[in-house]
PDB file of N, CA and C in Angstrom:
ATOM      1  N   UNK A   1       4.514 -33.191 -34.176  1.00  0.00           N
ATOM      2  CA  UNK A   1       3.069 -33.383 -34.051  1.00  0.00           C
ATOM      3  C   UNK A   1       2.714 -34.869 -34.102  1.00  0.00           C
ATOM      4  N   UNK A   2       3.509 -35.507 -34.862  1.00  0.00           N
ATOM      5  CA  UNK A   2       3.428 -36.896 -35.165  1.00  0.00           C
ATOM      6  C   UNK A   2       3.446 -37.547 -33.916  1.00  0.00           C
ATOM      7  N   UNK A   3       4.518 -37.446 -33.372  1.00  0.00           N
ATOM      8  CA  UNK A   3       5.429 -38.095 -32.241  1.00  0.00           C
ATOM      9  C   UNK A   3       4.392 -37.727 -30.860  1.00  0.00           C
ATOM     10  N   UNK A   4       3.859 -36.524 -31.308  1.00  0.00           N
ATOM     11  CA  UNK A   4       2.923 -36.490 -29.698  1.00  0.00           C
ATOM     12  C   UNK A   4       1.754 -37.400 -29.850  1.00  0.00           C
ATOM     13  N   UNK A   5       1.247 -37.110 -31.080  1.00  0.00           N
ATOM     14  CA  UNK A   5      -0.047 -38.368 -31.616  1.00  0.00           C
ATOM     15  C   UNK A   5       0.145 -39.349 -30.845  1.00  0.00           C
ATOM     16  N   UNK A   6       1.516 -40.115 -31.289  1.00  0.00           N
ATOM     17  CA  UNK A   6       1.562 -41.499 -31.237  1.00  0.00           C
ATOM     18  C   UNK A   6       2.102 -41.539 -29.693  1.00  0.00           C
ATOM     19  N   UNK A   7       2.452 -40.848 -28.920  1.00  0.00           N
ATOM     20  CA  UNK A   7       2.087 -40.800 -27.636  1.00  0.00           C
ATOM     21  C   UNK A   7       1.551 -40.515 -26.517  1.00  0.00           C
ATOM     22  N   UNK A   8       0.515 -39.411 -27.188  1.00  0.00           N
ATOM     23  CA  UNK A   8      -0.582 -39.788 -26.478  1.00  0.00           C
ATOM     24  C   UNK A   8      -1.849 -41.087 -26.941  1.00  0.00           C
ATOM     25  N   UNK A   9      -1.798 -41.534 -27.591  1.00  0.00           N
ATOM     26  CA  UNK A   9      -2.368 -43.159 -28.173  1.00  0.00           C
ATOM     27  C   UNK A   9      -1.814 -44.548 -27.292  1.00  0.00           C
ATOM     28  N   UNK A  10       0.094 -44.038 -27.234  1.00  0.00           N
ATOM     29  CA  UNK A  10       0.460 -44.824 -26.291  1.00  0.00           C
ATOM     30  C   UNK A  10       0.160 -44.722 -24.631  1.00  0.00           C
ATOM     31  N   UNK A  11      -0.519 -43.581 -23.960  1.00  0.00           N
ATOM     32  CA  UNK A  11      -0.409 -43.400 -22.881  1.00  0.00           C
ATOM     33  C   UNK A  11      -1.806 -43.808 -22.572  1.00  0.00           C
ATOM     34  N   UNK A  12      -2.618 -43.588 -23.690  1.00  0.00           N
ATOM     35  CA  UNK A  12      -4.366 -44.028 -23.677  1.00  0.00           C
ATOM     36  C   UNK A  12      -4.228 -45.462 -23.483  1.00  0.00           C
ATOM     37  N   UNK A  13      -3.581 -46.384 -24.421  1.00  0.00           N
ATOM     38  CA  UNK A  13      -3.513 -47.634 -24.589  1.00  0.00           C
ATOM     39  C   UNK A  13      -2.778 -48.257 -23.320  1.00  0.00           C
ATOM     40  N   UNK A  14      -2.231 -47.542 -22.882  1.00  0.00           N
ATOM     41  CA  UNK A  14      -1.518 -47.720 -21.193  1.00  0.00           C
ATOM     42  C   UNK A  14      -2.378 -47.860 -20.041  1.00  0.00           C
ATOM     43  N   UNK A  15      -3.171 -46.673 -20.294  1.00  0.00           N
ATOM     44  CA  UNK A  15      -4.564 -46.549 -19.042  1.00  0.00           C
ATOM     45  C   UNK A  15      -5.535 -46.990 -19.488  1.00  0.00           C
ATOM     46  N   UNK A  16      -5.732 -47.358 -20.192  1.00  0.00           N
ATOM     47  CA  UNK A  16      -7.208 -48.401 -21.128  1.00  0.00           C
ATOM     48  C   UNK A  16      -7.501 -49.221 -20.137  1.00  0.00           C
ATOM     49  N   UNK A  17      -6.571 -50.475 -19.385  1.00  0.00           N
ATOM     50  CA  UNK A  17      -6.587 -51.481 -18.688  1.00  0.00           C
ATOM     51  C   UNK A  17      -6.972 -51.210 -17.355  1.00  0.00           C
ATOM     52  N   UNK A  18      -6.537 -50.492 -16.862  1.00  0.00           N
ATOM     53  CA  UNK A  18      -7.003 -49.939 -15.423  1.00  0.00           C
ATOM     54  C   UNK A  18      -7.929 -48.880 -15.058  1.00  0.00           C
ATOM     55  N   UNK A  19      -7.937 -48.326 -15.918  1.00  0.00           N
ATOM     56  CA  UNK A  19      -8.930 -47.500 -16.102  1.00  0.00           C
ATOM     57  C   UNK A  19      -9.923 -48.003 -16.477  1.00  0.00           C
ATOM     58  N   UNK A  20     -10.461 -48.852 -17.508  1.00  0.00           N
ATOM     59  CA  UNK A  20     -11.723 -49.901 -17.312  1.00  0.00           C
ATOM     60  C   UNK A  20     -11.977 -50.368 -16.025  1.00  0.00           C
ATOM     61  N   UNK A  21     -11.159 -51.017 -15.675  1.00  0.00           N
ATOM     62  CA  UNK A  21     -11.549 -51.912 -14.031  1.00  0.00           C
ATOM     63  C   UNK A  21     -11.771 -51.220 -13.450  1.00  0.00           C
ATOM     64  N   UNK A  22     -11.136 -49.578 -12.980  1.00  0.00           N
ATOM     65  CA  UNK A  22     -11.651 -48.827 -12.060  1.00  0.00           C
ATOM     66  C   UNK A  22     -13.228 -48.200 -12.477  1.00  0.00           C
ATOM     67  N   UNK A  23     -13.693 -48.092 -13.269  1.00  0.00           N
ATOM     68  CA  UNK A  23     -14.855 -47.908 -13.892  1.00  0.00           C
ATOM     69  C   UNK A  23     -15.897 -49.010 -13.706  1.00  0.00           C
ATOM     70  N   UNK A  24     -15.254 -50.411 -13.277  1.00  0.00           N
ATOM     71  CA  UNK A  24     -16.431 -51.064 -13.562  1.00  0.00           C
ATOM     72  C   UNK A  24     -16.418 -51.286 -11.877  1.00  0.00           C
ATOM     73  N   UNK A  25     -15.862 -51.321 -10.874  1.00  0.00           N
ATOM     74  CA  UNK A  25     -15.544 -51.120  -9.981  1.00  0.00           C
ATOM     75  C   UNK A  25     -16.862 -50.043  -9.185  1.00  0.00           C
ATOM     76  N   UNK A  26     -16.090 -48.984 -10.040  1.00  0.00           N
ATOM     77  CA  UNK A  26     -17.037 -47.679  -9.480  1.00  0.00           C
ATOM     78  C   UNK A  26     -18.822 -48.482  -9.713  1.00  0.00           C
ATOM     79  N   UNK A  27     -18.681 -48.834 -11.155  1.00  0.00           N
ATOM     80  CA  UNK A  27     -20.071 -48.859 -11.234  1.00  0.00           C
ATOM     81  C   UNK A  27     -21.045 -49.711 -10.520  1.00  0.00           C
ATOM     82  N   UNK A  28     -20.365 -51.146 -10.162  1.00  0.00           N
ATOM     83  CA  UNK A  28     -20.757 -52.087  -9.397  1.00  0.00           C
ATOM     84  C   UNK A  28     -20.733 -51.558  -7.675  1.00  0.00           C
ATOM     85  N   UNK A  29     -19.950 -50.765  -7.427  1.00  0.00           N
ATOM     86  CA  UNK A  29     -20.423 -49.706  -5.921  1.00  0.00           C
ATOM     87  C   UNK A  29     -21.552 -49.109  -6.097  1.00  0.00           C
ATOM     88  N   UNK A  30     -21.786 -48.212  -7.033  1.00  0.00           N
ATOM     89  CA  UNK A  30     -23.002 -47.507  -7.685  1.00  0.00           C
ATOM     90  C   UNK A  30     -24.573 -48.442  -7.217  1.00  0.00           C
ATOM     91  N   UNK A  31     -23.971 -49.127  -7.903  1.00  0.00           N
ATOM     92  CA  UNK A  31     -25.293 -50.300  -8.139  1.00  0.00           C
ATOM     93  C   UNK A  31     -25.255 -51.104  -6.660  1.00  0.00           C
ATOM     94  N   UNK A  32     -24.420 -51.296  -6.009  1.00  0.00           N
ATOM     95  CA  UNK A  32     -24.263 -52.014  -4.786  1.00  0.00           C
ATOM     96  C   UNK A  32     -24.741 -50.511  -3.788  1.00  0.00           C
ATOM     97  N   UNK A  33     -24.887 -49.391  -3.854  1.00  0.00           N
ATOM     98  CA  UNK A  33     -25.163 -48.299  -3.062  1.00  0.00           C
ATOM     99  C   UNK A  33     -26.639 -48.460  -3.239  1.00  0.00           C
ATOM    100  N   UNK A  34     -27.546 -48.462  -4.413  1.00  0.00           N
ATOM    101  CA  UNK A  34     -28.669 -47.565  -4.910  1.00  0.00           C
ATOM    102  C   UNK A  34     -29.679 -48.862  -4.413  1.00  0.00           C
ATOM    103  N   UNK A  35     -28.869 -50.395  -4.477  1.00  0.00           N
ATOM    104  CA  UNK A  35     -29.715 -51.496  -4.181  1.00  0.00           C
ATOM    105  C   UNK A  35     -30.003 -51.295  -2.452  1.00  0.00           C
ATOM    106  N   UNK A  36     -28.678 -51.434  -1.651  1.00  0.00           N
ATOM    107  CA  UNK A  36     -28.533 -50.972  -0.395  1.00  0.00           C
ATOM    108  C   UNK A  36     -29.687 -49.955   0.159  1.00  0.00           C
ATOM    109  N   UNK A  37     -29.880 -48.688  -0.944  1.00  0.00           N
ATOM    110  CA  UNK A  37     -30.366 -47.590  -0.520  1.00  0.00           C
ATOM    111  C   UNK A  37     -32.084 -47.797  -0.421  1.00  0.00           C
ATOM    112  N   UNK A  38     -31.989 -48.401  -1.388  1.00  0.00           N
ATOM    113  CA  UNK A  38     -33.478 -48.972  -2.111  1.00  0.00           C
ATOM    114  C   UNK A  38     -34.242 -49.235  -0.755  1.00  0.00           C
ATOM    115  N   UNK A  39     -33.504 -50.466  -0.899  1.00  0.00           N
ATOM    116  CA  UNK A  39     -33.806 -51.533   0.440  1.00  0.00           C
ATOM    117  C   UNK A  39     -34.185 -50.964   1.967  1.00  0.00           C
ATOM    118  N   UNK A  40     -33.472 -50.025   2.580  1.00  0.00           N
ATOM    119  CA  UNK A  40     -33.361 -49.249   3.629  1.00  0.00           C
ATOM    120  C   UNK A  40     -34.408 -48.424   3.728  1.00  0.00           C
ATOM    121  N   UNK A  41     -34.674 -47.900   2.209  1.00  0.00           N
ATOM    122  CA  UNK A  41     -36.013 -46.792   2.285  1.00  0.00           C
ATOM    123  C   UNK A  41     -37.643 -47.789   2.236  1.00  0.00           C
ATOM    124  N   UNK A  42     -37.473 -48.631   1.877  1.00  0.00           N
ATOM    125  CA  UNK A  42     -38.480 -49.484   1.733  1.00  0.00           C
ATOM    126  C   UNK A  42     -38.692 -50.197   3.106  1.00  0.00           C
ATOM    127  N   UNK A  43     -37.862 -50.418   3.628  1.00  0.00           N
ATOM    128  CA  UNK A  43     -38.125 -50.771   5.347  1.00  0.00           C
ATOM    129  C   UNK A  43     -38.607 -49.645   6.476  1.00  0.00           C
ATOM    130  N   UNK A  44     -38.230 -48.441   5.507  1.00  0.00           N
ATOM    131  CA  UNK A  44     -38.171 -47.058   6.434  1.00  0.00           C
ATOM    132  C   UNK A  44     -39.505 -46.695   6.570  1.00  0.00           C
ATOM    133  N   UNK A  45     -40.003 -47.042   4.992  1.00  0.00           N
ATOM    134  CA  UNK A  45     -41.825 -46.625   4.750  1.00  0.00           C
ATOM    135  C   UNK A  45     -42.637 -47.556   4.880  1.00  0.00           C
ATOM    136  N   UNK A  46     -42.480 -48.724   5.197  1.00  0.00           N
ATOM    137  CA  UNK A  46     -43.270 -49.812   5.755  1.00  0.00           C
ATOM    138  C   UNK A  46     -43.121 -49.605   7.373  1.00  0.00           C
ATOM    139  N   UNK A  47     -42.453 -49.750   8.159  1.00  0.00           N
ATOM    140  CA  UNK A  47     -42.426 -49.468   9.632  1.00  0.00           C
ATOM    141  C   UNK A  47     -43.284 -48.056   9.949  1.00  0.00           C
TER     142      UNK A  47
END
């Protein structure tokens, strides 16, 4: 029980690093989509 603890802690502490970046990644698309989207609808309802 011990031994799985401490490896699944090690496999977390493994994907911690890339798994952040892909997260901040995602989120800055997110935010790069909704600004994009913003923008497009606001030209859509003015014309």
């Amino acid at each position: 029980m011990r031994s799985f603890h401490s490896l699944r802690l090690y496999y977390l502490h493994k994907l911690q690093i890339p798994f952040a970046s892909a997260r901040k990644e995602f989120l800055q698309g997110i935010t790069l989509l909704r600004h994009f989207h913003s923008r497009t609808l606001g030209r859509h309802f003015r014309a």
